[in-house]
Protein backbone atom coordinates (compact mmCIF):
# COMPACT_ATOMS: atom_id res chain seq x y z
CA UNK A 1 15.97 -25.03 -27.13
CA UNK A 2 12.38 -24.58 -28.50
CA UNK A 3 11.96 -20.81 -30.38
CA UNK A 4 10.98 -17.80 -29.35
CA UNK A 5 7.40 -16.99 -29.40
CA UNK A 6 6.11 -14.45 -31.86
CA UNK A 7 5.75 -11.33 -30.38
CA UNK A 8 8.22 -12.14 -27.10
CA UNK A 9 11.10 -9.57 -28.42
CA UNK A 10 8.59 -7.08 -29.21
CA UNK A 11 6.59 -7.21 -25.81
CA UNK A 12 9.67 -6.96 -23.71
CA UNK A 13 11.02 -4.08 -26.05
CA UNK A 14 7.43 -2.20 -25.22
CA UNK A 15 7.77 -3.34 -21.41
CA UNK A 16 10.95 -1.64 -21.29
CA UNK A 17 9.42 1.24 -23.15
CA UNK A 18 6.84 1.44 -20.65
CA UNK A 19 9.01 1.04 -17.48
CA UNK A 20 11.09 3.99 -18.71
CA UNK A 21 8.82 6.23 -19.08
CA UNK A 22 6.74 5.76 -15.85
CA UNK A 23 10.31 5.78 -14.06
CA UNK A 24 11.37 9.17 -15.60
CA UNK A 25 7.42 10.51 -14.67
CA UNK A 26 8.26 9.40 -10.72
CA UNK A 27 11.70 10.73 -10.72
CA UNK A 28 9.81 14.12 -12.20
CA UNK A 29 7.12 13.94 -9.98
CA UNK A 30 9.27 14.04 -6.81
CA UNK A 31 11.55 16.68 -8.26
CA UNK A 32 8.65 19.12 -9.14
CA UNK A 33 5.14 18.12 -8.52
CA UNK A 34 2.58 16.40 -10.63
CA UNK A 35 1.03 19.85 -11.80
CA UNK A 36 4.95 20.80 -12.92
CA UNK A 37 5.45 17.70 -14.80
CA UNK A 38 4.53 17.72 -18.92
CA UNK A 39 4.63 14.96 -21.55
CA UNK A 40 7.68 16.61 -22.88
CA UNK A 41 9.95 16.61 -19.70
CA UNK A 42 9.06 12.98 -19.46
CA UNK A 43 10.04 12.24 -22.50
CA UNK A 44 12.93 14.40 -22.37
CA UNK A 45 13.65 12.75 -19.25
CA UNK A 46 13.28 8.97 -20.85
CA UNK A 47 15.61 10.16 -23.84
CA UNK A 48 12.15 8.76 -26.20
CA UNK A 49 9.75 10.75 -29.09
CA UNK A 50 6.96 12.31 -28.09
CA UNK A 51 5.66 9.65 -30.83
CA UNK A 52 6.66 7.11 -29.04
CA UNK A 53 4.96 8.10 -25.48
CA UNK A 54 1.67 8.56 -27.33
CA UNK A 55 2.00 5.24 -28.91
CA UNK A 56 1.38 3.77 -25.07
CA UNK A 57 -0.14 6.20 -22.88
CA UNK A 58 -2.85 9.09 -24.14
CA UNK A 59 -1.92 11.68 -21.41
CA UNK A 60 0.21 11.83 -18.29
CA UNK A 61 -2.30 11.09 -16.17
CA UNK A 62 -2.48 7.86 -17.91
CA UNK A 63 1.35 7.41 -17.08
CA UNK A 64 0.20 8.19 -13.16
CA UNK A 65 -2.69 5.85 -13.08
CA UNK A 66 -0.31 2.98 -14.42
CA UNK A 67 2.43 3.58 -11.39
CA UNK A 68 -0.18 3.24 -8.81
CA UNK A 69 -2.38 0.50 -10.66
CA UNK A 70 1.49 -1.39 -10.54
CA UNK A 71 1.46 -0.26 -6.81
CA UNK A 72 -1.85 -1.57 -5.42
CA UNK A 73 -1.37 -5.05 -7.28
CA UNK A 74 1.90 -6.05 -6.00
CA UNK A 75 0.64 -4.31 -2.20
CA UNK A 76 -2.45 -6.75 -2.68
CA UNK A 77 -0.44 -9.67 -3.99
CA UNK A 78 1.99 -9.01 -1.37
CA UNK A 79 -0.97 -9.32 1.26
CA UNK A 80 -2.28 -12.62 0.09
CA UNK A 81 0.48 -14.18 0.58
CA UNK A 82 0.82 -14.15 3.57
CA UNK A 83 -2.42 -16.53 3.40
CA UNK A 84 -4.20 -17.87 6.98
CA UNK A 85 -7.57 -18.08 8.37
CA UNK A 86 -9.96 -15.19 8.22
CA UNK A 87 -10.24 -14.93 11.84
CA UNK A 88 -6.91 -13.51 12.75
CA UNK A 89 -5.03 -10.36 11.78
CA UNK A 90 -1.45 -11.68 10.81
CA UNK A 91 0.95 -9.17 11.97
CA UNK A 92 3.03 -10.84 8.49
CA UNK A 93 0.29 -8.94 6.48
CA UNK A 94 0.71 -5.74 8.41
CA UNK A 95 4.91 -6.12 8.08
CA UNK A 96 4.15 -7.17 4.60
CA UNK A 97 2.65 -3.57 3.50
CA UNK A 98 5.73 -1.61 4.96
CA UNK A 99 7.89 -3.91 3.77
CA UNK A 100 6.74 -2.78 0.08
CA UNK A 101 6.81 0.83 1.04
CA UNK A 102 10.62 0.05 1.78
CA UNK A 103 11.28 -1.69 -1.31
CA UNK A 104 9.81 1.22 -3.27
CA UNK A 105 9.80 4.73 -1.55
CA UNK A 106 10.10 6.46 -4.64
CA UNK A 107 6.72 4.77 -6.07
CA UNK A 108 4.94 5.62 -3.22
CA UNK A 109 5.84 8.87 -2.54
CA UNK A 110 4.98 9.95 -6.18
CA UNK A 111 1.68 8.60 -6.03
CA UNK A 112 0.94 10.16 -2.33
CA UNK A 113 1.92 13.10 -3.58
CA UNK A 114 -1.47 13.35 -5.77
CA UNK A 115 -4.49 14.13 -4.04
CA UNK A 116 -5.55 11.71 -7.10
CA UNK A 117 -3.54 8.54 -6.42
CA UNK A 118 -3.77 9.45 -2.80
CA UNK A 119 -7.45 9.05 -2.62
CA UNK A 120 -7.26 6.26 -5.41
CA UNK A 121 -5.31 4.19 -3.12
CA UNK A 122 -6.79 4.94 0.38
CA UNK A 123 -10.49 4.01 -1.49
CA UNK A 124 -8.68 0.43 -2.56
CA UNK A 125 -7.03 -0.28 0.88
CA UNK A 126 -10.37 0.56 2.32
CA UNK A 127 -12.28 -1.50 0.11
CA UNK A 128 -9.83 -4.68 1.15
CA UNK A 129 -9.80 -3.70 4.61
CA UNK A 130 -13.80 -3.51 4.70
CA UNK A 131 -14.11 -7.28 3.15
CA UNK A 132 -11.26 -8.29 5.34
CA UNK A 133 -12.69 -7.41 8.93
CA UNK A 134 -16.35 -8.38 7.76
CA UNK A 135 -14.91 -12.06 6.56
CA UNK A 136 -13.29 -11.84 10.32
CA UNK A 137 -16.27 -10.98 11.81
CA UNK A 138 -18.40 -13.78 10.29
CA UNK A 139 -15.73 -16.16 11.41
CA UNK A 140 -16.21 -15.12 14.80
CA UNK A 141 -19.74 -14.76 14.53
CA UNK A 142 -19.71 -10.81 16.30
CA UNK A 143 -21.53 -7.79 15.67
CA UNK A 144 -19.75 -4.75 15.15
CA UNK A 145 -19.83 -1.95 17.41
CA UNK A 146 -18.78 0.55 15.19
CA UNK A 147 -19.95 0.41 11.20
CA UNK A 148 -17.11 -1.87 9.30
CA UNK A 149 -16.78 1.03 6.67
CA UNK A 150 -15.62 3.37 9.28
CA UNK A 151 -13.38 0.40 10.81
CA UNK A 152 -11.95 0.26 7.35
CA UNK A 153 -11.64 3.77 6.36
CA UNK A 154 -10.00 4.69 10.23
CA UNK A 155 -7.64 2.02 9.73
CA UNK A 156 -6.65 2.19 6.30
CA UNK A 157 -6.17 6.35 6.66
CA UNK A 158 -4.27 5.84 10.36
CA UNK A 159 -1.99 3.40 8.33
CA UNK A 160 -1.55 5.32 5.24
CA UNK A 161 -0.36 8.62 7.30
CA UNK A 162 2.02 6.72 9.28
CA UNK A 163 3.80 5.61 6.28
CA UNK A 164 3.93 8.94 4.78
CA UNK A 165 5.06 10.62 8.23
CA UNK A 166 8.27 7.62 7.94
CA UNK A 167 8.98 8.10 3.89
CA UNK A 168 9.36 11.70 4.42
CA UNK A 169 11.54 11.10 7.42
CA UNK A 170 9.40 12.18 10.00
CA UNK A 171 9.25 9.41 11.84
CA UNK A 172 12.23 6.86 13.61
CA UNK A 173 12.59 3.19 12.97
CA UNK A 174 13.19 0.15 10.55
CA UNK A 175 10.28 -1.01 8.83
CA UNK A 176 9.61 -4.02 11.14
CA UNK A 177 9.42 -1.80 14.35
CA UNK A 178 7.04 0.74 12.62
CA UNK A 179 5.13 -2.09 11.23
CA UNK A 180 4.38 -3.73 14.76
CA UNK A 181 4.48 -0.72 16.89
CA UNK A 182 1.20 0.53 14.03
CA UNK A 183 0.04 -2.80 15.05
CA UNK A 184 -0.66 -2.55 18.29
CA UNK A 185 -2.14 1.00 17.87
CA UNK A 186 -4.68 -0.05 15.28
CA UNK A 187 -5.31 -3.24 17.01
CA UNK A 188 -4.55 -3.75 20.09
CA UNK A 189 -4.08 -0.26 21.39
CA UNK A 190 -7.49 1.08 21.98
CA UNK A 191 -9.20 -2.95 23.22
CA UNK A 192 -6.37 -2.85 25.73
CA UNK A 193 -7.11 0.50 27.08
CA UNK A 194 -10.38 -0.05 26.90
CA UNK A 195 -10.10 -3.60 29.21
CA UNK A 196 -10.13 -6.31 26.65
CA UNK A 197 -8.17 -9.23 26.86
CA UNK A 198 -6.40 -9.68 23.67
CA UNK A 199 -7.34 -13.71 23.31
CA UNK A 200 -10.91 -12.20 23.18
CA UNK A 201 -10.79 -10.19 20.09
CA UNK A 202 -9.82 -13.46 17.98
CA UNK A 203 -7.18 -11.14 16.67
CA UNK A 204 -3.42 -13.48 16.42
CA UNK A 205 -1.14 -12.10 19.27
CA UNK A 206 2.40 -11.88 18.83
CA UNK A 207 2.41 -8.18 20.73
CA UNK A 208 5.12 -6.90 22.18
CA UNK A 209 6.31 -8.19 26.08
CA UNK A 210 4.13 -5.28 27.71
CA UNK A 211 0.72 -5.92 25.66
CA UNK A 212 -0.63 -8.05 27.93
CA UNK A 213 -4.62 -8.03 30.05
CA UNK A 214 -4.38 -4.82 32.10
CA UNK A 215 -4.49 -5.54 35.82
CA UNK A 216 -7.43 -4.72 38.21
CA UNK A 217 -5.85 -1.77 39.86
């Protein structure tokens, strides 16, 4: 068995460090609020010094930053994935993002729950969204009719309020329903009503049984 490399015991000691600490900050944060939460309940909280909280993070807001930086990479990562041609909107993708808001509830509620991290992660959606639908639209060779910024920004803010109306229990429904059932209202919802035929948006189909060309009448 070759050895250890230098520094291996020590980095996982300071990942578990870290991982503590941001826990006991989201467990906080849902409990009381951001504004309620101080260094010293998370560290009281994490059963650590002050010392050693300092010795990784200058502030809390540091601490918050980290939880949704962790958040938006594994969402992202999560998303390409799912891989395929620029042309289509995989409903996988779309599943994909719920999916991770079922695996961790607690993560994203926290960082919702800050107009900070709230905005922080609408602006980074948006930003993917926007190069996403303008790579789609080069592949199809169209022209917007509305600006792809306010494409991105409806979308991403349409999706991010349906997944905090469903993690606060507002809403009814396994992730994969709420996932497709978003789908077709972000998608599919307002081409149909509008006439479309879904094979001419160049979107993938896979809608539900009634999603189909409207009739004449």
């Amino acid at each position: 068995m070759p050895p250890s490399r230098p520094g291996s015991r020590a980095q996982r000691r300071v990942a578990r460090t870290k991982a503590a600490i941001e826990d006991a900050f989201v467990q906080l944060v849902l409990e009381r609020g951001y504004d309620r939460v101080a260094v010293e309940d998370i560290t009281d909280r994490a059963d650590l010094a002050r010392a050693t909280f300092y010795a990784h993070y200058p502030n809390k807001e540091a601490v918050q930053f980290s939880v949704f930086n962790r958040l938006t990479e594994d969402l992202v990562q999560r998303i390409a994935d799912q891989g395929g041609p620029s042309n289509v909107v995989h409903r996988d993708a779309i599943q994909a993002a719920y999916k991770q808001a079922a695996d961790m509830p607690d993560l994203y509620r926290a960082c919702l729950s800050d107009a900070r991290t709230r905005q922080a992660h609408l602006s980074t959606l948006s930003r993917y969204a926007e190069q996403n639908f303008r790579d789609r639209l080069t592949a199809l060779g169209k022209q917007p009719r509305v600006p792809v910024p306010v494409m991105a920004r409806a979308f991403v803010g349409a999706h991010v309020a349906i997944l905090e109306a469903w993690l606060a229990g507002e809403l009814d429904g396994d992730v994969e329903e709420l996932a497709s059932m978003a789908l077709d209202l972000l998608i599919y919802g307002a081409a149909w009503a509008h006439g479309f035929r879904l094979d001419e948006l160049g979107y993938s189909t896979g809608s539900p049984a009634d999603a189909r060309t409207p009739s004449s009448d």
